[in-house]
N, C-alpha and C. Protein backbone atom coordinates (compact mmCIF):
# COMPACT_ATOMS: atom_id res chain seq x y z
N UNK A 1 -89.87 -59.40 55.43
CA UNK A 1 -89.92 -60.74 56.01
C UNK A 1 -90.90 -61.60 55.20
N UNK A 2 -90.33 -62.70 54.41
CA UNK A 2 -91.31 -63.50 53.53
C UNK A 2 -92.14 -64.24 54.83
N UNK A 3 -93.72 -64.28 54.26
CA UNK A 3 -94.40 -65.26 54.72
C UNK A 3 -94.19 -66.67 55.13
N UNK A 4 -94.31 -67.20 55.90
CA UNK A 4 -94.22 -68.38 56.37
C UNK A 4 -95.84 -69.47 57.10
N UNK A 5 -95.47 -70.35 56.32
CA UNK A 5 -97.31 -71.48 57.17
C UNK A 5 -97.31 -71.31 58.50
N UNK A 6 -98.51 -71.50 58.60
CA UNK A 6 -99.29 -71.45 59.95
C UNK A 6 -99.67 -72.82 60.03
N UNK A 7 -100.45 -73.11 61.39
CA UNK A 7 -101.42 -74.27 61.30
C UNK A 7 -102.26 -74.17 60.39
N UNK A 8 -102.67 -75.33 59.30
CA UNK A 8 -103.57 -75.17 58.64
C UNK A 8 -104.92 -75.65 59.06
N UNK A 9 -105.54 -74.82 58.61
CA UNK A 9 -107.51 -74.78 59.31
C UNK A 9 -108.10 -74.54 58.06
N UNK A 10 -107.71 -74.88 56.87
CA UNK A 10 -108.70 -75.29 55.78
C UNK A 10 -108.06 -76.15 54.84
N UNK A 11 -107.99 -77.34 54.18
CA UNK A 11 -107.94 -78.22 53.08
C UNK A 11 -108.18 -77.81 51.98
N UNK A 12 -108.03 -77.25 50.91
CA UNK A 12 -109.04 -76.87 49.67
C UNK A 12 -108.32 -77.52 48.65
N UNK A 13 -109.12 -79.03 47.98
CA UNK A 13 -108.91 -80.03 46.82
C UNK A 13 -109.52 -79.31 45.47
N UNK A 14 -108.60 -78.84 44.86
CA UNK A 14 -109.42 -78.61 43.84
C UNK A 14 -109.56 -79.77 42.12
N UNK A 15 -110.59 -79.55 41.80
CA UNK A 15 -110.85 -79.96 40.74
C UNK A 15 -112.21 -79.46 39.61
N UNK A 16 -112.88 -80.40 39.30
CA UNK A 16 -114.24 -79.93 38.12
C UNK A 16 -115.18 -80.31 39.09
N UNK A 17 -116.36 -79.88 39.06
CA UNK A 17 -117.39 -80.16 39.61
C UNK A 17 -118.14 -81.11 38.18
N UNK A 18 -119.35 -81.84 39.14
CA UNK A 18 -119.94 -82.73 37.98
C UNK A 18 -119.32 -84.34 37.86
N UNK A 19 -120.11 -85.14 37.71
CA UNK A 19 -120.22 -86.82 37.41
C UNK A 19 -118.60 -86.65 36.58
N UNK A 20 -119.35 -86.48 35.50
CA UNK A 20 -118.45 -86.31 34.31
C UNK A 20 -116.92 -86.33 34.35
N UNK A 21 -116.47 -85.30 35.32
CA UNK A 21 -114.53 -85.22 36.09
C UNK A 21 -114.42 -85.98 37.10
N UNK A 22 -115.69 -86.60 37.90
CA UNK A 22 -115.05 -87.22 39.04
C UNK A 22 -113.71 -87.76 39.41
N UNK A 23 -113.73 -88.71 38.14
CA UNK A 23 -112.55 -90.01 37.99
C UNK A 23 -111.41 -89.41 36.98
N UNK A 24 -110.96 -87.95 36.86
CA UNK A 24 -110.41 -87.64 35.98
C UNK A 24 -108.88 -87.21 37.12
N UNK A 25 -107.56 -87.48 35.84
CA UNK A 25 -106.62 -86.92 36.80
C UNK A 25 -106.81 -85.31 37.48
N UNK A 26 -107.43 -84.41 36.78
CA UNK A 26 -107.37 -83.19 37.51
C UNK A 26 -108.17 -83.30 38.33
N UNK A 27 -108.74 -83.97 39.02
CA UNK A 27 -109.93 -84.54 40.12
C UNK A 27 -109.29 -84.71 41.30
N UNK A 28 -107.48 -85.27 41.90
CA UNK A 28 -107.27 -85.52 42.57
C UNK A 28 -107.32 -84.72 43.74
N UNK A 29 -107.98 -83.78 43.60
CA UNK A 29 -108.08 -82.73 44.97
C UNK A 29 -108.96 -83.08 45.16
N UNK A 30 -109.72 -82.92 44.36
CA UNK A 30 -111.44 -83.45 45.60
C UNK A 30 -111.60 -84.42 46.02
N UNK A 31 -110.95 -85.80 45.46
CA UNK A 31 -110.50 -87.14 45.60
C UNK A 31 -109.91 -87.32 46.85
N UNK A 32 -108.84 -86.46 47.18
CA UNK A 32 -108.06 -86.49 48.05
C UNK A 32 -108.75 -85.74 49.11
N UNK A 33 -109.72 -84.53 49.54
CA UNK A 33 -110.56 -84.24 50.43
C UNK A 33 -111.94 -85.16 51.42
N UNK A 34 -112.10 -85.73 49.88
CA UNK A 34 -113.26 -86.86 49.70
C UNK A 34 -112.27 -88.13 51.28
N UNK A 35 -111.48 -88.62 50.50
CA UNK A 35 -110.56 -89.22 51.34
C UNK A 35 -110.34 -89.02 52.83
N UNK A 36 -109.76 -87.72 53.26
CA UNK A 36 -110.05 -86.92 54.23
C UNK A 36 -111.28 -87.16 55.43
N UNK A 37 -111.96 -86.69 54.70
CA UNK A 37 -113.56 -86.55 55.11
C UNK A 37 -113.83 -87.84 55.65
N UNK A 38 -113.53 -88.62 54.57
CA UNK A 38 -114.12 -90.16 54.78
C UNK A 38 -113.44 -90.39 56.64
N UNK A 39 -112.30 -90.35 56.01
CA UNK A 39 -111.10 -91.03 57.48
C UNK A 39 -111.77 -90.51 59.01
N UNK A 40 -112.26 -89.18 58.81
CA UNK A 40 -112.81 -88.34 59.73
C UNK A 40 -114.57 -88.88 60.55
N UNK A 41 -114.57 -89.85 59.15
CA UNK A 41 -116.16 -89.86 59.93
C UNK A 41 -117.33 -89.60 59.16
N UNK A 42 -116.76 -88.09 58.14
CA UNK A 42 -117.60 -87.19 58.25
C UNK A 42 -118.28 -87.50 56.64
N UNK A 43 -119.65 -87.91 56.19
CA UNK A 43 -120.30 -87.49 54.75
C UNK A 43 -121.31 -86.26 54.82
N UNK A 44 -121.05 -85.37 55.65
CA UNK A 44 -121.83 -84.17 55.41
C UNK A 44 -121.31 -83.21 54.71
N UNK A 45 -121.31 -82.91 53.68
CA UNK A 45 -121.20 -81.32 52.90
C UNK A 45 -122.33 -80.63 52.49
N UNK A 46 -121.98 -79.62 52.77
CA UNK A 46 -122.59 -78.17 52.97
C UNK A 46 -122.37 -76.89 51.68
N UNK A 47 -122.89 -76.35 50.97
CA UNK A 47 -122.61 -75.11 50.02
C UNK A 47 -122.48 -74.07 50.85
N UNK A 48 -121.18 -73.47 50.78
CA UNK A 48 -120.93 -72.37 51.45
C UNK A 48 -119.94 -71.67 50.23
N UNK A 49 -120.46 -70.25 50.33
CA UNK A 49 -119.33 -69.57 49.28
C UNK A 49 -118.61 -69.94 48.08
N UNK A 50 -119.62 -70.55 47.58
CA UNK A 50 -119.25 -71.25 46.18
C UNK A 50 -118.73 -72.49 46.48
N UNK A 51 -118.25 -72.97 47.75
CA UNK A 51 -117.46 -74.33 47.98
C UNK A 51 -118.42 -75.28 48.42
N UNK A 52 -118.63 -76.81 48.51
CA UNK A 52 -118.78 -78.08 49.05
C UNK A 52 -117.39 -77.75 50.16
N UNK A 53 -118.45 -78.08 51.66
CA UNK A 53 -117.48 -77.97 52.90
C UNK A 53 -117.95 -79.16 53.32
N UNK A 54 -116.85 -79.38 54.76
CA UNK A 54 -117.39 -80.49 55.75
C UNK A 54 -116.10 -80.18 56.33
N UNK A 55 -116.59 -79.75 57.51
CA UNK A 55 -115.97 -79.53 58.74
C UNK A 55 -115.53 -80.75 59.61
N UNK A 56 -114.32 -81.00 59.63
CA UNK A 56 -113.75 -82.38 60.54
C UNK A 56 -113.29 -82.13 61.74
N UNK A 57 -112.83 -82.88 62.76
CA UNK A 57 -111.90 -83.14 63.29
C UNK A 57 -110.82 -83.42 63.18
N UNK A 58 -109.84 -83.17 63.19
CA UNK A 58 -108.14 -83.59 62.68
C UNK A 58 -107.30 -83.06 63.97
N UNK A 59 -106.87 -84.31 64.41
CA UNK A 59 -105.81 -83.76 65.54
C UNK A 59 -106.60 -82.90 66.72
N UNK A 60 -108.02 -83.60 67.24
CA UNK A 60 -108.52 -82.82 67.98
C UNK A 60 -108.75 -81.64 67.72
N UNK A 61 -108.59 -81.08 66.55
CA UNK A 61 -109.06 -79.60 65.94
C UNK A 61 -110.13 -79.50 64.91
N UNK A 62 -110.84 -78.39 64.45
CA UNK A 62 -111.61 -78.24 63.57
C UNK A 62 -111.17 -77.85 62.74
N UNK A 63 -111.07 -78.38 61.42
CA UNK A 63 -110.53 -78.18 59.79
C UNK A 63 -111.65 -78.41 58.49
N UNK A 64 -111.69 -77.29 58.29
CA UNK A 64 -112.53 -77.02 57.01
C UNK A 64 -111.79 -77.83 55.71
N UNK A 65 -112.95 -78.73 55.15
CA UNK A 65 -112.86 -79.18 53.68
C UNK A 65 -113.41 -78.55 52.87
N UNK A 66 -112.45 -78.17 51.35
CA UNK A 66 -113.47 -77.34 50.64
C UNK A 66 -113.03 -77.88 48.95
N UNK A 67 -114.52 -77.83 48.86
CA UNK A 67 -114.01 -78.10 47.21
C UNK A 67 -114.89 -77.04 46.39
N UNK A 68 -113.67 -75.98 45.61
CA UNK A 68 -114.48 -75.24 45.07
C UNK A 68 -115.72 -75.59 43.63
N UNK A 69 -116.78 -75.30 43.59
CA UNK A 69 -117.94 -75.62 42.99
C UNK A 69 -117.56 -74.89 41.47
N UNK A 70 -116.81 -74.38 41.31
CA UNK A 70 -116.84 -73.09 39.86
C UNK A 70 -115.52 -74.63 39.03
N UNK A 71 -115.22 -73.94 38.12
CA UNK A 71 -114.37 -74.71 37.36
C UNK A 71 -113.03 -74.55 37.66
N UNK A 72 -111.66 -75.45 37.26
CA UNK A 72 -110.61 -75.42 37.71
C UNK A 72 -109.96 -74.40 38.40
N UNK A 73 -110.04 -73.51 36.47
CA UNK A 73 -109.74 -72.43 36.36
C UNK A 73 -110.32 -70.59 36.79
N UNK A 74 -111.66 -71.16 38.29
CA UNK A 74 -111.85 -70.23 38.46
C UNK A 74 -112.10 -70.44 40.00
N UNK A 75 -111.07 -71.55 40.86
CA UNK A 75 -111.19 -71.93 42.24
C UNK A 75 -111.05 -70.87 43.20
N UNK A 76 -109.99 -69.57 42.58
CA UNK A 76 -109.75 -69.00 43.38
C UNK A 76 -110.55 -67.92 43.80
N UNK A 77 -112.40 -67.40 43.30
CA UNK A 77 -113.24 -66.96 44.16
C UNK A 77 -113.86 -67.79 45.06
N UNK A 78 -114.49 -68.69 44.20
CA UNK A 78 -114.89 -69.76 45.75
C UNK A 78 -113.75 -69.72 47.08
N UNK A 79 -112.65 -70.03 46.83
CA UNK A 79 -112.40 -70.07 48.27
C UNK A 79 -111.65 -68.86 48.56
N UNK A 80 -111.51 -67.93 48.17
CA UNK A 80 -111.16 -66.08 48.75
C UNK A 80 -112.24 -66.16 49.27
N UNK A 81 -113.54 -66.23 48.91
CA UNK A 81 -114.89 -65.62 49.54
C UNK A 81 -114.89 -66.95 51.05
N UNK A 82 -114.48 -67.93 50.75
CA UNK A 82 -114.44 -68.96 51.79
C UNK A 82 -113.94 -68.41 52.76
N UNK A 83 -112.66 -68.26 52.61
CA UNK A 83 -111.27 -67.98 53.26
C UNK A 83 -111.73 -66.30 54.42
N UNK A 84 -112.50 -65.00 53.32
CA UNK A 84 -112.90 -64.15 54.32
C UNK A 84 -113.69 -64.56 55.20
N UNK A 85 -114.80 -65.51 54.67
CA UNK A 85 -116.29 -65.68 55.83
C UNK A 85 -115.77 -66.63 56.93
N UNK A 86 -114.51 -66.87 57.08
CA UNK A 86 -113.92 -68.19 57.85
C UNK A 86 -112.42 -66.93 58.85
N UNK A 87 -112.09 -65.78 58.00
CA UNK A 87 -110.89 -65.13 58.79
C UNK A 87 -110.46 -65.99 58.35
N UNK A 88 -109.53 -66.31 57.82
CA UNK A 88 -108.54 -67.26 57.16
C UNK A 88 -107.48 -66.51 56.49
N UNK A 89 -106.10 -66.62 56.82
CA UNK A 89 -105.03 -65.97 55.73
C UNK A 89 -104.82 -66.70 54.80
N UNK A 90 -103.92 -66.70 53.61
CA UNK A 90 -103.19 -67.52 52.98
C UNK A 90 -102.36 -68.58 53.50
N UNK A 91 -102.04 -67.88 54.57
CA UNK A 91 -100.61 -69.11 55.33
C UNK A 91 -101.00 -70.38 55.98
N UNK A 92 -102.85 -70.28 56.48
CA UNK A 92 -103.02 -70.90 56.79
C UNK A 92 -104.25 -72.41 56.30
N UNK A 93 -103.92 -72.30 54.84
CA UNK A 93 -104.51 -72.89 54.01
C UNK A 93 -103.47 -73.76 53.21
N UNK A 94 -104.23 -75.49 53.05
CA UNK A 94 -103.31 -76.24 52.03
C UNK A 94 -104.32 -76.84 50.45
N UNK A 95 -103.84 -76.17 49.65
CA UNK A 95 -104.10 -77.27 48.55
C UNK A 95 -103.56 -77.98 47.61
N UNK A 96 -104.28 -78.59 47.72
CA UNK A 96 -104.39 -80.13 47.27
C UNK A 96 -104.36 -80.20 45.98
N UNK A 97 -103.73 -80.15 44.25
CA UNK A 97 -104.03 -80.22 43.26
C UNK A 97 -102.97 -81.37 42.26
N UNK A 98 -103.43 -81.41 41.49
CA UNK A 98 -102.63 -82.71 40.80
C UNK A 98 -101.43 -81.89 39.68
N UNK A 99 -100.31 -82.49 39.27
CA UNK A 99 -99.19 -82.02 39.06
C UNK A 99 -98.41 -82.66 38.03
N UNK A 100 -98.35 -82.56 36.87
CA UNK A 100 -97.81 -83.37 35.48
C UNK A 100 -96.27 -83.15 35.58
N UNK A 101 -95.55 -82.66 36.62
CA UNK A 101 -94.25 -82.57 36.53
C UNK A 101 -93.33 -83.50 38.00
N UNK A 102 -94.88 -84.00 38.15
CA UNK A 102 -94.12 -85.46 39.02
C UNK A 102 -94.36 -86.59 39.08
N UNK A 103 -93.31 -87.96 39.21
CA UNK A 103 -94.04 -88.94 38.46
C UNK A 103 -95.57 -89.68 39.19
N UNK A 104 -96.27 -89.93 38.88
CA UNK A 104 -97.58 -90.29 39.03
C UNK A 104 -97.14 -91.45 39.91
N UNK A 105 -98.51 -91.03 40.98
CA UNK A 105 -98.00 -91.52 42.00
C UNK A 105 -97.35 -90.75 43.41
N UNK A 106 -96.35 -89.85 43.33
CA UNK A 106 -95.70 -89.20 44.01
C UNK A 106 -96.48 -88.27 44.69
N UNK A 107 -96.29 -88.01 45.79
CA UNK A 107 -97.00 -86.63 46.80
C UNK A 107 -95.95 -85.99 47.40
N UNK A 108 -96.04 -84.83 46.91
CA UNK A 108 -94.98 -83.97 47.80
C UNK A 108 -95.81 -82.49 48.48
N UNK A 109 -95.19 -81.67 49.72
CA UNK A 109 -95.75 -80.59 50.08
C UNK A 109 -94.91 -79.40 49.53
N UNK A 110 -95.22 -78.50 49.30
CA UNK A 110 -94.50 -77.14 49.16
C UNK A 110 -95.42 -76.04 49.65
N UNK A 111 -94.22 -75.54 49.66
CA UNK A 111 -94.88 -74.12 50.32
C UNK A 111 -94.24 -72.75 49.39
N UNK A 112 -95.30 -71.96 48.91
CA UNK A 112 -95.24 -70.90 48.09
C UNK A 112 -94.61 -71.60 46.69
N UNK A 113 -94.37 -70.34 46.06
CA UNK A 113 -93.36 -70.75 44.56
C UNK A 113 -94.46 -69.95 43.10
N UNK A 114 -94.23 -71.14 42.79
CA UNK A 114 -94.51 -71.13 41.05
C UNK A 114 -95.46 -71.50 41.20
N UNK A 115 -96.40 -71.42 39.71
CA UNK A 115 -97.46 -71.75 39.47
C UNK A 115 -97.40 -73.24 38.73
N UNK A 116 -96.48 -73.19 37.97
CA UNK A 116 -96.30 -74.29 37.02
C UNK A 116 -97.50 -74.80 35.79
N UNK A 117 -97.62 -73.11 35.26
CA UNK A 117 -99.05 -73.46 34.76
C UNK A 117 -100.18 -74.13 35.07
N UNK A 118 -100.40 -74.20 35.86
CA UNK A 118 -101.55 -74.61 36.60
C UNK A 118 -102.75 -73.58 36.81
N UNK A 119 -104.05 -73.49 35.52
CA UNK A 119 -104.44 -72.53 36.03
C UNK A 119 -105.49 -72.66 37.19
N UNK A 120 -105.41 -73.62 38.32
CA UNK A 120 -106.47 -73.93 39.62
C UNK A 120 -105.54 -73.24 40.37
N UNK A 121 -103.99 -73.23 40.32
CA UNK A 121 -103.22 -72.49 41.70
C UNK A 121 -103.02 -70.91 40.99
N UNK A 122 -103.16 -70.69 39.71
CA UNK A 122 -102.57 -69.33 38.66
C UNK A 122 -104.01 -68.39 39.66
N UNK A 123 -105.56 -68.95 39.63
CA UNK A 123 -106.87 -68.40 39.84
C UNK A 123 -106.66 -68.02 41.31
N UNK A 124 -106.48 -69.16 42.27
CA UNK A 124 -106.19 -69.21 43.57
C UNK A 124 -105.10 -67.68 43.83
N UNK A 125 -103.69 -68.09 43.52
CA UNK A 125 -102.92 -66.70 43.55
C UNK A 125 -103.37 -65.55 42.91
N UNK A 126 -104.10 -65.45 42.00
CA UNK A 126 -104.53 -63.75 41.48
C UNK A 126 -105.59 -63.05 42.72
N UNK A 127 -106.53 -64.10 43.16
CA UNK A 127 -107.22 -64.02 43.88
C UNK A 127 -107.24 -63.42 45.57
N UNK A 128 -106.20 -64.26 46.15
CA UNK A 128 -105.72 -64.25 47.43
C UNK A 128 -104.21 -62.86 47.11
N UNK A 129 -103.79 -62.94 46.22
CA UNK A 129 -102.69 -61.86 46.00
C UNK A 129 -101.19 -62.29 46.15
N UNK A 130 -101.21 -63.42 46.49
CA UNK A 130 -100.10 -63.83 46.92
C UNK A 130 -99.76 -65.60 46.20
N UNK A 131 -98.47 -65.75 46.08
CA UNK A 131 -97.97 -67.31 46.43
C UNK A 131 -97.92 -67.99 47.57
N UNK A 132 -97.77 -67.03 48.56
CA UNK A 132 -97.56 -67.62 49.83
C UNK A 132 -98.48 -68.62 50.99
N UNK A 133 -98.64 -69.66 49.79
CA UNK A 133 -99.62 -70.38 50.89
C UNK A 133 -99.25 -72.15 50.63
N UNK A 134 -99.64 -73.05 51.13
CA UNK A 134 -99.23 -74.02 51.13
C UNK A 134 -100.03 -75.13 50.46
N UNK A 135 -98.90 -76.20 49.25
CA UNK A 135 -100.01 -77.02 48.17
C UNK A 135 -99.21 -78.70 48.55
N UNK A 136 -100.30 -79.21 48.86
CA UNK A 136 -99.67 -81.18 48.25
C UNK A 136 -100.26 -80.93 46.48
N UNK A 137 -99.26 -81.32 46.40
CA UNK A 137 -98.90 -81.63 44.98
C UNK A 137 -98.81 -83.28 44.79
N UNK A 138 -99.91 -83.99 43.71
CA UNK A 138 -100.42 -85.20 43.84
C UNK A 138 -99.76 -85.81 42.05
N UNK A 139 -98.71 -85.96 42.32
CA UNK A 139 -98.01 -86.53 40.71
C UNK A 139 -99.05 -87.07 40.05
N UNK A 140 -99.13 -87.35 38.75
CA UNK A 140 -100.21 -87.65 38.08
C UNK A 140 -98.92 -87.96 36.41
N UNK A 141 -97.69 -87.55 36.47
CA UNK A 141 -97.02 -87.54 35.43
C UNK A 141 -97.44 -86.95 34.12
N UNK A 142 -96.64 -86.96 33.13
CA UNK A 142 -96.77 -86.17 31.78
C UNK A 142 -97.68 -87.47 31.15
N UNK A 143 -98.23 -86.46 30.00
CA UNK A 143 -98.98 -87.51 28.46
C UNK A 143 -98.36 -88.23 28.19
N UNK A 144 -99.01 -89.03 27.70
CA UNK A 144 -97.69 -90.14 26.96
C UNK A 144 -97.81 -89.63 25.57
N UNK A 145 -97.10 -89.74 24.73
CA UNK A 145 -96.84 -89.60 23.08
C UNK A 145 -97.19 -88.34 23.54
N UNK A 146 -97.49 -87.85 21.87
CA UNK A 146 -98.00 -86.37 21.25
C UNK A 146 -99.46 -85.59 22.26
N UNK A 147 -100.31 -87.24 23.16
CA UNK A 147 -101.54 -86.43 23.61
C UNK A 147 -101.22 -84.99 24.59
N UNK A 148 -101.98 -84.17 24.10
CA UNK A 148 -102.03 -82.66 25.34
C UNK A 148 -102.61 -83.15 26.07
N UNK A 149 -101.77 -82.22 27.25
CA UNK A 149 -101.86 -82.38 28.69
C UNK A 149 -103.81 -81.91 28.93
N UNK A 150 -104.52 -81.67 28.39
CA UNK A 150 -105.66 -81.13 28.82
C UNK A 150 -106.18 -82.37 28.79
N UNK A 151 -106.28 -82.90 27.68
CA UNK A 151 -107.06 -84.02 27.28
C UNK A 151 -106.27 -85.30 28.48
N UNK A 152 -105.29 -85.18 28.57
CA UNK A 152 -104.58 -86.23 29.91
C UNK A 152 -104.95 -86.04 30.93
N UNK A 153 -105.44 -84.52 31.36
CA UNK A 153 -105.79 -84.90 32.64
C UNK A 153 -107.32 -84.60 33.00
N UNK A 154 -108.19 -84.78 31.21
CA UNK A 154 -109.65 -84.67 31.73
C UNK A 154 -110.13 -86.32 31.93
N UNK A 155 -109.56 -87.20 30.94
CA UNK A 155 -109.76 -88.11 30.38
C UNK A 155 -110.10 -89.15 31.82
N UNK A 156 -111.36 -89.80 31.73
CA UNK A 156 -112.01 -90.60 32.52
C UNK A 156 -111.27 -91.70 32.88
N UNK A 157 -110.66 -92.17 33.70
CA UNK A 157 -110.03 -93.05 34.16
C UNK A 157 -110.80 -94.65 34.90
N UNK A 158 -110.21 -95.91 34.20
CA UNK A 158 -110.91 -96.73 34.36
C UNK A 158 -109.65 -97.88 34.75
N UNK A 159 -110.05 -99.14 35.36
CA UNK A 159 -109.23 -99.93 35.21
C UNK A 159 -108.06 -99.94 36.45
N UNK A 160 -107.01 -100.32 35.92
CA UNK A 160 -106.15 -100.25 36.76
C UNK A 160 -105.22 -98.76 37.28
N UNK A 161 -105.80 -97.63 35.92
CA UNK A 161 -105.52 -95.89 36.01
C UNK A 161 -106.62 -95.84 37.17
N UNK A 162 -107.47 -96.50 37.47
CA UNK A 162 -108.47 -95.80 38.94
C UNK A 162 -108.29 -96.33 39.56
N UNK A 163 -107.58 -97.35 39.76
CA UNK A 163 -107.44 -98.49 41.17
C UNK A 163 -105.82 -97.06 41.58
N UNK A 164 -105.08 -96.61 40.59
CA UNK A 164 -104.01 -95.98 40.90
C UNK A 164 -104.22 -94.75 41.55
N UNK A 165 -105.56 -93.81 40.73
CA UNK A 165 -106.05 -93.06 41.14
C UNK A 165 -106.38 -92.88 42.88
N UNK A 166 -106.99 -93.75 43.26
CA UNK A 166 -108.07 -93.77 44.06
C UNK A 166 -106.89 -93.79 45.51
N UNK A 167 -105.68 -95.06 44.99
CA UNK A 167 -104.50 -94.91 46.38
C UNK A 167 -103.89 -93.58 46.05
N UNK A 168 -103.66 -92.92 45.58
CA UNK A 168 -102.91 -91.68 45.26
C UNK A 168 -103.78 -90.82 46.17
N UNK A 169 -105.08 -91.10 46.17
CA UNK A 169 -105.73 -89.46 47.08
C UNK A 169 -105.49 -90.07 48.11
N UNK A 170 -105.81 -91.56 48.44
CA UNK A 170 -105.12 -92.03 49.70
C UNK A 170 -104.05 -91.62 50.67
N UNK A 171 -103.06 -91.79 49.83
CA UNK A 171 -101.74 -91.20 50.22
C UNK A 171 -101.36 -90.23 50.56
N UNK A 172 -102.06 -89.11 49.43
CA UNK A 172 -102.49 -87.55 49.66
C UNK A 172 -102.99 -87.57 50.84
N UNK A 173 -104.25 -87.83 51.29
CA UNK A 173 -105.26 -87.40 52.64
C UNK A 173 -104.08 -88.18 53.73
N UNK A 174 -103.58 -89.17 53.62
CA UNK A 174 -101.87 -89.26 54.71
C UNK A 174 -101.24 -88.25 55.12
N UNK A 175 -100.56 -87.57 53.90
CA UNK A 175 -100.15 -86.50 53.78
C UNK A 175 -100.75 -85.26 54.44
N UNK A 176 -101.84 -85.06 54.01
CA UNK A 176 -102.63 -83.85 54.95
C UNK A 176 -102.48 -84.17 56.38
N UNK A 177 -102.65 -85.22 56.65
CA UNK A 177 -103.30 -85.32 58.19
C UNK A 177 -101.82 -85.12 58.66
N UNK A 178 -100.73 -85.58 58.10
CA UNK A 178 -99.29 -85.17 59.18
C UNK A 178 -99.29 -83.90 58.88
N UNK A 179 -99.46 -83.22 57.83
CA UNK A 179 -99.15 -81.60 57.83
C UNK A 179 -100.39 -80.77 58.92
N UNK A 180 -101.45 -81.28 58.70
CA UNK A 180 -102.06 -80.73 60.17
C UNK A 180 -101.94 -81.26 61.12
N UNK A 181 -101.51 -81.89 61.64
CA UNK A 181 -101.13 -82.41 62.70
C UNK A 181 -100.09 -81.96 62.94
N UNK A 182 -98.73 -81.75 62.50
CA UNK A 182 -97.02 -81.44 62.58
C UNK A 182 -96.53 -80.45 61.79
N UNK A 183 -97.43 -80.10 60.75
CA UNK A 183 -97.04 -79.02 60.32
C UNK A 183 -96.31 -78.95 58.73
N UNK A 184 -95.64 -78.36 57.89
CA UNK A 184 -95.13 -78.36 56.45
C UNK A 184 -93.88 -79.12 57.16
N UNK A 185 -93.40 -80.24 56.26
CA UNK A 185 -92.56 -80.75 56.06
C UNK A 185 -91.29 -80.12 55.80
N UNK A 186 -90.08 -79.80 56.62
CA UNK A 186 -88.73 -78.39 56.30
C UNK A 186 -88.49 -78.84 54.71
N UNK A 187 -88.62 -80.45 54.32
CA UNK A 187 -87.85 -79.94 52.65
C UNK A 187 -89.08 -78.79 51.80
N UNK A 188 -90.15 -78.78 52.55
CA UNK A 188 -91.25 -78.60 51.65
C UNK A 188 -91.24 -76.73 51.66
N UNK A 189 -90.11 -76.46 52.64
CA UNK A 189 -90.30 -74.80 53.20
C UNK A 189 -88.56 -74.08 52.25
N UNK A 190 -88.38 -74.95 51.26
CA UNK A 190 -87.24 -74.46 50.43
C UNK A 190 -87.60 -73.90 49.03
């Protein structure tokens, strides 16, 4: 019997820690938690288990924000070690990461799958053992010309790329609050 979501009772945005990535496209997870948090009330975070937390309210419930503190590519101890000190499964966790294979701009939910080279969800799954857990996926689109995708989505964003930025986690933290509130979206469970 494949896994299936639960209510989710933790958020986890990932991105870089540091000034430096704030405003960068691979940033939109913490962007989009940041967002969250805000809507909630809440500017308290806390170091717990390698993560920046802040515990909200959402839907009359308590929901953990987490942004892991280690680098992209190594999110998935910070929040395994999160996820045990909390009892937390996989099923019942969403993250939040940005996605070069949709057009920028776009938010969609899924549940389980591929990695899509991504090594913040590749760390996350080696970690937890499984695919089976649930991601908003925050379009951010491909490079333009010849630039690599690394350098596209470290690259400091200014201008009218951060005025775009900034509604995109918007939209995202939308997104969260109906999936905790109502749950994965059915196209998002194919």
């Amino acid at each position: 019997m494949p896994a299936r979501p639960k209510e989710i009772r933790l958020v986890c945005g990932l991105g870089n820690p540091g000034q430096e990535y704030e405003h960068t496209r691979h940033n939109i997870g913490f962007a989009t938690v940041d967002a969250l948090a805000e809507r909630a009330g809440t500017r308290y975070w806390k170091s717990e288990a390698g993560c920046m937390v802040a515990r909200v309210a959402i839907g009359g419930r308590e929901v953990i924000l987490a942004k892991p503190q280690g680098f992209m590519n190594t999110s998935g101890g910070p929040l395994s070690r999160l996820m045990r000190q909390e009892h937390l499964s996989p099923a019942e966790i969403l993250v939040v990461h940005d996605e070069v294979d949709l057009p920028a701009g776009e938010v969609r939910a899924k549940w389980g799958g591929g990695l899509n080279a991504h090594n913040g969800l590749r760390s996350i799954a080696n970690k937890l053992g499984t695919r089976d857990f649930s991601r908003l996926r925050c379009g951010i689109g491909r490079p333009p010309g010849k630039m690599q995708v690394a350098d596209y989505v470290l690259r400091e964003l200014k201008g009218g790329f951060l005025d775009e930025f900034q509604i995109l986690a918007q939209d995202a933290s939308s997104l969260c609050g109906q999936i905790i509130n109502d749950g994965m979206p059915a196209d998002a469970l194919r």
